[in-house]
PDB file of N, CA and C in Angstrom:
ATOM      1  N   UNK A   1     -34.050  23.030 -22.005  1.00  0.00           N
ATOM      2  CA  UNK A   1     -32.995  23.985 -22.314  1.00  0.00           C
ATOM      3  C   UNK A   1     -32.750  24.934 -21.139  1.00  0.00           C
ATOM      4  N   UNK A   2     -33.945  25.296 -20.865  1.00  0.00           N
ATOM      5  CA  UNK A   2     -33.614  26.340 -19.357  1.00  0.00           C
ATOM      6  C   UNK A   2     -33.194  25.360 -18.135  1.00  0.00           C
ATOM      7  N   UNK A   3     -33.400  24.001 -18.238  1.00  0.00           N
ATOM      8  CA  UNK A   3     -32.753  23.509 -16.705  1.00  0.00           C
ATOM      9  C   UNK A   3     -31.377  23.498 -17.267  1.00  0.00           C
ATOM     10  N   UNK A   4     -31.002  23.402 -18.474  1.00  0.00           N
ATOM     11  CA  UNK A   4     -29.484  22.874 -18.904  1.00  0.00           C
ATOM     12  C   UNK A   4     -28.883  24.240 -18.788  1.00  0.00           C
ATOM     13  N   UNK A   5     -29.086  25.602 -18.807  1.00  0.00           N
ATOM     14  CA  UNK A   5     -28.713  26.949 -18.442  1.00  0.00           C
ATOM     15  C   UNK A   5     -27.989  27.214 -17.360  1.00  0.00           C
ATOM     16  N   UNK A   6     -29.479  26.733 -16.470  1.00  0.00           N
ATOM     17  CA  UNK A   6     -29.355  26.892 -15.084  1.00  0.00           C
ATOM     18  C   UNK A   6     -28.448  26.237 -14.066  1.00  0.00           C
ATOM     19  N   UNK A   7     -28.487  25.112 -14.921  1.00  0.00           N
ATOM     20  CA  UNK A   7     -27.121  23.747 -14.474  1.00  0.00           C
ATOM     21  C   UNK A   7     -25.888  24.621 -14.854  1.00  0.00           C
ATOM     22  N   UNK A   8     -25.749  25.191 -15.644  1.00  0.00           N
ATOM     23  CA  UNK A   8     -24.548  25.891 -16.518  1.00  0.00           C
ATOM     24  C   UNK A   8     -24.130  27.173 -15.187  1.00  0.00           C
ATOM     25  N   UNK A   9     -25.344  27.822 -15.216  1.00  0.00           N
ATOM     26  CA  UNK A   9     -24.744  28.927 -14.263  1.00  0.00           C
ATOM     27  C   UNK A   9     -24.404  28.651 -13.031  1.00  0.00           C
ATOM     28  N   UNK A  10     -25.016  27.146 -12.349  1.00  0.00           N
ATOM     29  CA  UNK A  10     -24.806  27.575 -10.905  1.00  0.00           C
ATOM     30  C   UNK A  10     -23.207  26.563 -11.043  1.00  0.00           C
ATOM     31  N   UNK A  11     -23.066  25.815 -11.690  1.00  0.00           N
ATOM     32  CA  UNK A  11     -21.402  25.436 -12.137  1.00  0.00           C
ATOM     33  C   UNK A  11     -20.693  26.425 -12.285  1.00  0.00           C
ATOM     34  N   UNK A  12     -21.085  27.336 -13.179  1.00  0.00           N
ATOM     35  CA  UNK A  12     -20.074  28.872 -12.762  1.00  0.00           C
ATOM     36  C   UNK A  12     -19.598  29.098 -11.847  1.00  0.00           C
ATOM     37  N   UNK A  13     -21.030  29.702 -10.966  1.00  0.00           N
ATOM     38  CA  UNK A  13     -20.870  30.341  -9.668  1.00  0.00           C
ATOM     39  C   UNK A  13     -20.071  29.642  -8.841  1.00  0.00           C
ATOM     40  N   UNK A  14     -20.073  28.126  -8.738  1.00  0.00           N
ATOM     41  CA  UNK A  14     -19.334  27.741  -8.001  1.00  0.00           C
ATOM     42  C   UNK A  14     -17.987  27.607  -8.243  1.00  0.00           C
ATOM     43  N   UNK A  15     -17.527  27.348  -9.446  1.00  0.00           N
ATOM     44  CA  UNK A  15     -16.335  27.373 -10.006  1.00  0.00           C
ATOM     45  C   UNK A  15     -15.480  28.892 -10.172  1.00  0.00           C
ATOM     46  N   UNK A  16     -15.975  29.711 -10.005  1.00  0.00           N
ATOM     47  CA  UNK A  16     -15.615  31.061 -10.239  1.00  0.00           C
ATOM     48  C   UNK A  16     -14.854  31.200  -9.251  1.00  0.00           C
ATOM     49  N   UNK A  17     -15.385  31.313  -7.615  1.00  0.00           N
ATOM     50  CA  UNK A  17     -14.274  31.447  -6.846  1.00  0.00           C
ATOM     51  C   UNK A  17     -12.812  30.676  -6.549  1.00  0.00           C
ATOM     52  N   UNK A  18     -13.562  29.013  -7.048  1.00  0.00           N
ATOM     53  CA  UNK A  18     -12.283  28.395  -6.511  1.00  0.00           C
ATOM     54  C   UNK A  18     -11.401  28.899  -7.741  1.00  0.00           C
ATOM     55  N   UNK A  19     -11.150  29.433  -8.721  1.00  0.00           N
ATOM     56  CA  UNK A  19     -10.391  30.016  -9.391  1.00  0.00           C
ATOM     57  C   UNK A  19      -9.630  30.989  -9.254  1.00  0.00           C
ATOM     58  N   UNK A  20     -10.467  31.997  -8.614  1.00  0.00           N
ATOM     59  CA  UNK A  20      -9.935  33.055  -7.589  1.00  0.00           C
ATOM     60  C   UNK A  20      -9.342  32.965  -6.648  1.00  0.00           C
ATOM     61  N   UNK A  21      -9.063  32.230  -5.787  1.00  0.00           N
ATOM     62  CA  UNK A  21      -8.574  31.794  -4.734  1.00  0.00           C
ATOM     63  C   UNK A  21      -7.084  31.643  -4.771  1.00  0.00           C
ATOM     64  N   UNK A  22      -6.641  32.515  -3.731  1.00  0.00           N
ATOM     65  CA  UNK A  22      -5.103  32.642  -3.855  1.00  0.00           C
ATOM     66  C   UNK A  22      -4.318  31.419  -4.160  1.00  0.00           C
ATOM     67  N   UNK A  23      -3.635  31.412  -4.916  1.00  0.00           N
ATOM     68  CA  UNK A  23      -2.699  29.977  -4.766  1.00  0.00           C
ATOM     69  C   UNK A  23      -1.805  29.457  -3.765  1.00  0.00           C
ATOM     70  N   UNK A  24      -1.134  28.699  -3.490  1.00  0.00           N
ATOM     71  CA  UNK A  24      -0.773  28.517  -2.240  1.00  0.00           C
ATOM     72  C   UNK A  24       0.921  28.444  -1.953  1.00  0.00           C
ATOM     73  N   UNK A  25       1.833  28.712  -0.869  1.00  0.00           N
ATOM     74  CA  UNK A  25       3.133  29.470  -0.989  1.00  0.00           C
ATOM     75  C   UNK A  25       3.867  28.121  -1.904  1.00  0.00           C
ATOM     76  N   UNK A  26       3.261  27.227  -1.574  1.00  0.00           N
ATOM     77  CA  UNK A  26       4.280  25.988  -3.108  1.00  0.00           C
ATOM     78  C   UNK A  26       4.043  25.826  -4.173  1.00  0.00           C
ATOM     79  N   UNK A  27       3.016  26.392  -4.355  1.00  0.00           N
ATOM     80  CA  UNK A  27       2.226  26.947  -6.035  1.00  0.00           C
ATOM     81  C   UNK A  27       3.284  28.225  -6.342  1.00  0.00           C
ATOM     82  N   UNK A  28       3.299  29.390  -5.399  1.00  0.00           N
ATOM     83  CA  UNK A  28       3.792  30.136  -5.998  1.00  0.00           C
ATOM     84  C   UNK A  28       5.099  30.182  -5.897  1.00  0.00           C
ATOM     85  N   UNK A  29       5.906  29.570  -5.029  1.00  0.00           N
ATOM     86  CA  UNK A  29       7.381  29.251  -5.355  1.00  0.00           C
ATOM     87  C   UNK A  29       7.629  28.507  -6.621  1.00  0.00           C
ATOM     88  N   UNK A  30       6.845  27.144  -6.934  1.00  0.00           N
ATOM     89  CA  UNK A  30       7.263  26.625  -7.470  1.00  0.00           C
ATOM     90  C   UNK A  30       6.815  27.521  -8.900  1.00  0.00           C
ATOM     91  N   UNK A  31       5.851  28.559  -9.185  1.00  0.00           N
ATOM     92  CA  UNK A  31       5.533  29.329 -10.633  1.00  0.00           C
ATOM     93  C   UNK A  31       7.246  30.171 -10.530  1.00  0.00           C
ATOM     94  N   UNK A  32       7.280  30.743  -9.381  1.00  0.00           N
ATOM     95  CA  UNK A  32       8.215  32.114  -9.476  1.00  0.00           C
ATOM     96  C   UNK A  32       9.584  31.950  -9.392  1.00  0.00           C
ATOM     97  N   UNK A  33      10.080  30.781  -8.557  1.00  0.00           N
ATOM     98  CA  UNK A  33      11.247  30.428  -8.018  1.00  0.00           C
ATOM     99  C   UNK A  33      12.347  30.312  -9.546  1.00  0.00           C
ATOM    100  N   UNK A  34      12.835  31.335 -10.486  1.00  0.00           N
ATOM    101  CA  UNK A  34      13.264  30.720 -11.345  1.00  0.00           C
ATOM    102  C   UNK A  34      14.785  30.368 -11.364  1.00  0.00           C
ATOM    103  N   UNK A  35      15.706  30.750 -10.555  1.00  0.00           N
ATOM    104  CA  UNK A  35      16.217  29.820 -10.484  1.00  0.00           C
ATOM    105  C   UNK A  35      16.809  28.767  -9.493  1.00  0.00           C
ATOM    106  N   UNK A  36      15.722  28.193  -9.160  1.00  0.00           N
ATOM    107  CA  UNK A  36      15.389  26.703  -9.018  1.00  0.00           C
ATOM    108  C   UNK A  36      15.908  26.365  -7.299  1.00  0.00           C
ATOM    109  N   UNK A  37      16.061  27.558  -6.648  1.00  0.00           N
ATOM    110  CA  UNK A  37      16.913  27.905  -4.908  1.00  0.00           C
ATOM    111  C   UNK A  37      15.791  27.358  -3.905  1.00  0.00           C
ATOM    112  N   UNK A  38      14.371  26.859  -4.402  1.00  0.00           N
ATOM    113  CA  UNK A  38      13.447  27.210  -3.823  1.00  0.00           C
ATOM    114  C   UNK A  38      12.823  28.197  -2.769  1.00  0.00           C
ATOM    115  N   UNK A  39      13.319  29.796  -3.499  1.00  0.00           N
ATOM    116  CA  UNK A  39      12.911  30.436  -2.505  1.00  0.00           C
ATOM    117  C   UNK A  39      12.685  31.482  -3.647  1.00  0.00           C
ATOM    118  N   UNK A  40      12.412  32.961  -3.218  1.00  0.00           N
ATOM    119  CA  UNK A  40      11.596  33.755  -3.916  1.00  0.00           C
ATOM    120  C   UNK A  40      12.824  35.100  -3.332  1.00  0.00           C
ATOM    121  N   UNK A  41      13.038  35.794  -4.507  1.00  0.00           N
ATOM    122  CA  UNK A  41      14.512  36.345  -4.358  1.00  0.00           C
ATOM    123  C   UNK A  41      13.654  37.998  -4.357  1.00  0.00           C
ATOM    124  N   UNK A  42      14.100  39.034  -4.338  1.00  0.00           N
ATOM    125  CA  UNK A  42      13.197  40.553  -4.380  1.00  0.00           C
ATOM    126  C   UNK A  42      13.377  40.330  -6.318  1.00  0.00           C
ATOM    127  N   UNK A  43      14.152  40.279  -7.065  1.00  0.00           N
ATOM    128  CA  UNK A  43      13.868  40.480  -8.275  1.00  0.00           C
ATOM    129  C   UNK A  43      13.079  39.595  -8.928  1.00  0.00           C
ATOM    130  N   UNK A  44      12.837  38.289  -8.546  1.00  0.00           N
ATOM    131  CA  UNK A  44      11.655  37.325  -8.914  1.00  0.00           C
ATOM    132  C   UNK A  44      10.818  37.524  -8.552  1.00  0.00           C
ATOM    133  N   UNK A  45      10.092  38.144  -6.759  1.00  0.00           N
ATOM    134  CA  UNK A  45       9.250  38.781  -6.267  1.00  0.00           C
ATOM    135  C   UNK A  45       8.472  39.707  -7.369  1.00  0.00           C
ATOM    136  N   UNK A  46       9.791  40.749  -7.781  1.00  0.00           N
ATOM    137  CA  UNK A  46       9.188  41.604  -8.908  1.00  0.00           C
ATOM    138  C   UNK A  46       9.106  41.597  -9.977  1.00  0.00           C
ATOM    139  N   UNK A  47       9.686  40.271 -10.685  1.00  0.00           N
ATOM    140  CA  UNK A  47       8.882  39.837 -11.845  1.00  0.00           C
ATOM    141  C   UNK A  47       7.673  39.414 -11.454  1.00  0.00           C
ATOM    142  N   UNK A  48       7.397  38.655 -10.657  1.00  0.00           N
ATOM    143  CA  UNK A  48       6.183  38.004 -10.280  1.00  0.00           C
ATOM    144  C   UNK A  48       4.709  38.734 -10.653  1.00  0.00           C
ATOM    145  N   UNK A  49       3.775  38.592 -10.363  1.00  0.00           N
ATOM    146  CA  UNK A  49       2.323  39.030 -10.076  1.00  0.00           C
ATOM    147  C   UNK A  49       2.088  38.949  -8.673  1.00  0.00           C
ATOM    148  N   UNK A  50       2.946  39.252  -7.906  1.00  0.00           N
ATOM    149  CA  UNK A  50       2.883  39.906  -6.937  1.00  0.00           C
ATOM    150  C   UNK A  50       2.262  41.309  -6.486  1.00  0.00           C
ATOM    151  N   UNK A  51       0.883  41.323  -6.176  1.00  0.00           N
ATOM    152  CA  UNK A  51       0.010  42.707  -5.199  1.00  0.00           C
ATOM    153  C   UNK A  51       1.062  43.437  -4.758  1.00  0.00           C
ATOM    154  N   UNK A  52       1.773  43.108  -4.326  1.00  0.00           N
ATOM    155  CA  UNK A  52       2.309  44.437  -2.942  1.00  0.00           C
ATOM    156  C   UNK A  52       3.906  44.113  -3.167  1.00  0.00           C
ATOM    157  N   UNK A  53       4.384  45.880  -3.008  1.00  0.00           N
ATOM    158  CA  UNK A  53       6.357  45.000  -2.636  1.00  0.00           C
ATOM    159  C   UNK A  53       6.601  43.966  -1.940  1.00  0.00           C
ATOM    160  N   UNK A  54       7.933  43.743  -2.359  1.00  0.00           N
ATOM    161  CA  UNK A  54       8.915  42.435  -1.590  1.00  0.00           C
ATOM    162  C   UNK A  54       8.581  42.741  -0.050  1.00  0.00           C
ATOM    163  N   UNK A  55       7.556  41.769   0.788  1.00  0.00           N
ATOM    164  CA  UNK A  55       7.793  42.088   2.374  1.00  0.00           C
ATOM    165  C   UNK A  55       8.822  41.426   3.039  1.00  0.00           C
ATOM    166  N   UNK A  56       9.491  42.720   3.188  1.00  0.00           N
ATOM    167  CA  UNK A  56      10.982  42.712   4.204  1.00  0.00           C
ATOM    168  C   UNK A  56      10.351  41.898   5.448  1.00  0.00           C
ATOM    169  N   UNK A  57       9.744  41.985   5.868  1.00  0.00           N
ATOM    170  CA  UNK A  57       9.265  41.348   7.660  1.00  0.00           C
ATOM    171  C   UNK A  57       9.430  39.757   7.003  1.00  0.00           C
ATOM    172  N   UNK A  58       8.954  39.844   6.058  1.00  0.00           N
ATOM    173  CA  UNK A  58       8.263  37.685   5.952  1.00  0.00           C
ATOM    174  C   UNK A  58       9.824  37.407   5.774  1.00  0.00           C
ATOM    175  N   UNK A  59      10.797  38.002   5.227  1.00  0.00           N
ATOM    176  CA  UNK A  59      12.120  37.352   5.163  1.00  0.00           C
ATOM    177  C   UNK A  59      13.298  37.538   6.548  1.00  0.00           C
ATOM    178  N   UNK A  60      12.324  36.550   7.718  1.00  0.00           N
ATOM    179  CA  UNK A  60      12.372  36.424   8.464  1.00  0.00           C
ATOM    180  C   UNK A  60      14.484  36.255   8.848  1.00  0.00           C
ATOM    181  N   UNK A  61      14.769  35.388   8.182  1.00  0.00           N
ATOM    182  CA  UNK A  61      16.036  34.796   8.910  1.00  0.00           C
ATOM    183  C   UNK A  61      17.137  36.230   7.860  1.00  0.00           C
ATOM    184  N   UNK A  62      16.728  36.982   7.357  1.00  0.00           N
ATOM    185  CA  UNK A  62      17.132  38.139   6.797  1.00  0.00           C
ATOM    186  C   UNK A  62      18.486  37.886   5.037  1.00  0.00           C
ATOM    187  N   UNK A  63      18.070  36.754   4.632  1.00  0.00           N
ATOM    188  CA  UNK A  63      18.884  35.929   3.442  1.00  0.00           C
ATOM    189  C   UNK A  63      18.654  36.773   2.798  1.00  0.00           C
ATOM    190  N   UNK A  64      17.130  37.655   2.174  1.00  0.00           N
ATOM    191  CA  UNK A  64      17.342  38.418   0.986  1.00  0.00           C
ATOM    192  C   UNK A  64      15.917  37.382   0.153  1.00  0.00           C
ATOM    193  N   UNK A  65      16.003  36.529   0.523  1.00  0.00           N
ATOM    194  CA  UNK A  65      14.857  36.170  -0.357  1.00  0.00           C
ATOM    195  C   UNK A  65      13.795  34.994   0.606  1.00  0.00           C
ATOM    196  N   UNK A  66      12.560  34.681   0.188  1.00  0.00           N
ATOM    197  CA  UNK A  66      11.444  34.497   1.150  1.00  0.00           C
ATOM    198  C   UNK A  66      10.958  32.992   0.701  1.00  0.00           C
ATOM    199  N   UNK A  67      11.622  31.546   1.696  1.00  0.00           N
ATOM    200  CA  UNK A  67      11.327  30.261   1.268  1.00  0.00           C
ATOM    201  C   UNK A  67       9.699  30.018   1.650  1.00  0.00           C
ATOM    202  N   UNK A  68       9.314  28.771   1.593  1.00  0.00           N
ATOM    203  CA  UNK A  68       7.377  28.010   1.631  1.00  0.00           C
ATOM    204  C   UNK A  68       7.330  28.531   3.208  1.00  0.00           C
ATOM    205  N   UNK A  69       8.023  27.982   3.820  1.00  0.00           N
ATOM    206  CA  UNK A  69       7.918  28.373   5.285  1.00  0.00           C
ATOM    207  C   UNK A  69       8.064  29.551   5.386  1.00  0.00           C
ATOM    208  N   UNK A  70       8.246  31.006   4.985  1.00  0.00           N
ATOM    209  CA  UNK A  70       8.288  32.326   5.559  1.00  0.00           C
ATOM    210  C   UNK A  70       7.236  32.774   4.696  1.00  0.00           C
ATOM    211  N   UNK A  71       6.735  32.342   3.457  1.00  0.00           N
ATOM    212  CA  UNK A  71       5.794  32.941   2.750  1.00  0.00           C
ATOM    213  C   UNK A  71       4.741  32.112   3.274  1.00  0.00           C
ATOM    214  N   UNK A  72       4.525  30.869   3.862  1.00  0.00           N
ATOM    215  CA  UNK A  72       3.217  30.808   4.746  1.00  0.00           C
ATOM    216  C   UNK A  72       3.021  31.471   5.715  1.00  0.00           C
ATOM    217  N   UNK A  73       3.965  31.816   6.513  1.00  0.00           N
ATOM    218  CA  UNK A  73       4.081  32.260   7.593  1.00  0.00           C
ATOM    219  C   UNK A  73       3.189  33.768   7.491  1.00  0.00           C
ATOM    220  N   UNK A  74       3.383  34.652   6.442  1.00  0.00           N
ATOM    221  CA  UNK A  74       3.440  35.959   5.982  1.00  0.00           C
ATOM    222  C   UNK A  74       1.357  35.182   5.456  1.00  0.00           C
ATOM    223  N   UNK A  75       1.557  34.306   5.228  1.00  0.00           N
ATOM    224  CA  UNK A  75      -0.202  34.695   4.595  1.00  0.00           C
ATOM    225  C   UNK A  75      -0.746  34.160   5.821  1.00  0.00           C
ATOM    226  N   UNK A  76      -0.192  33.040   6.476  1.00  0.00           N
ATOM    227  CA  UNK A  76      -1.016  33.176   8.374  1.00  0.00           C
ATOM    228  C   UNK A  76      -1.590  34.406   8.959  1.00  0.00           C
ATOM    229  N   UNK A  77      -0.454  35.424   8.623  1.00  0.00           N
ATOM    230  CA  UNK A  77      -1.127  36.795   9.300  1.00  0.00           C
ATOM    231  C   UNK A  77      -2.136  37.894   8.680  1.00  0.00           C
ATOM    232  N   UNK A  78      -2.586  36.623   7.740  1.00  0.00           N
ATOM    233  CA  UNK A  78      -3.767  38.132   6.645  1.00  0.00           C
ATOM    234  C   UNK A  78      -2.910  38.827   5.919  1.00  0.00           C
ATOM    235  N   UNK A  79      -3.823  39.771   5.060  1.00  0.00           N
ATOM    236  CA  UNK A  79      -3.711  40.282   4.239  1.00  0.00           C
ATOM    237  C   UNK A  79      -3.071  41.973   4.742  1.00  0.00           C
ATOM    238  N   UNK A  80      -2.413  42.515   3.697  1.00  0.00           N
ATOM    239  CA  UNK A  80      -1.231  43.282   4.163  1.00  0.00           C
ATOM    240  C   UNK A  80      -2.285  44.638   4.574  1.00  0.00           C
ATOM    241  N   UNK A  81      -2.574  45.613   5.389  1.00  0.00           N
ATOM    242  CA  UNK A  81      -2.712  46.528   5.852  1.00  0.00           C
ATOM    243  C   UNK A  81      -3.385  46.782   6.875  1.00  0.00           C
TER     244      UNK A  81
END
């Protein structure tokens, strides 16, 4: 019973982070993008579960809203501060 525990927790531990782990900019276009432009608009941004405001910089070509290629681009450079 205690090895079957112990099997139990270290499956946790390992499973815990990859859960945590940010999703990735075609995961989250394809959750947020709702209608269907494939890109991420400031008011879908802010429906979203989006951490931080709409970043003006990642919407590089200046459209108003942020496609896979400008939102990778934006997590290439780390985390915002």
């Amino acid at each position: 019973m205690k090895r079957l525990l112990l099997i139990a927790a270290v499956l946790m531990s390992i499973a815990a982070p990859a859960a945590m782990a940010q999703p990735s900019a075609a995961e989250i276009i394809a959750k947020d993008d709702k209608n269907g432009d494939k890109a991420i608009d400031r008011a879908e941004w802010a429906a979203s579960p989006a951490p931080i405001p709409f970043p003006e910089e990642a919407d590089t070509n200046k459209d108003g809203k942020i496609d896979q290629a400008e939102l990778e681009a934006l997590f290439a450079k780390g985390p915002p501060g």
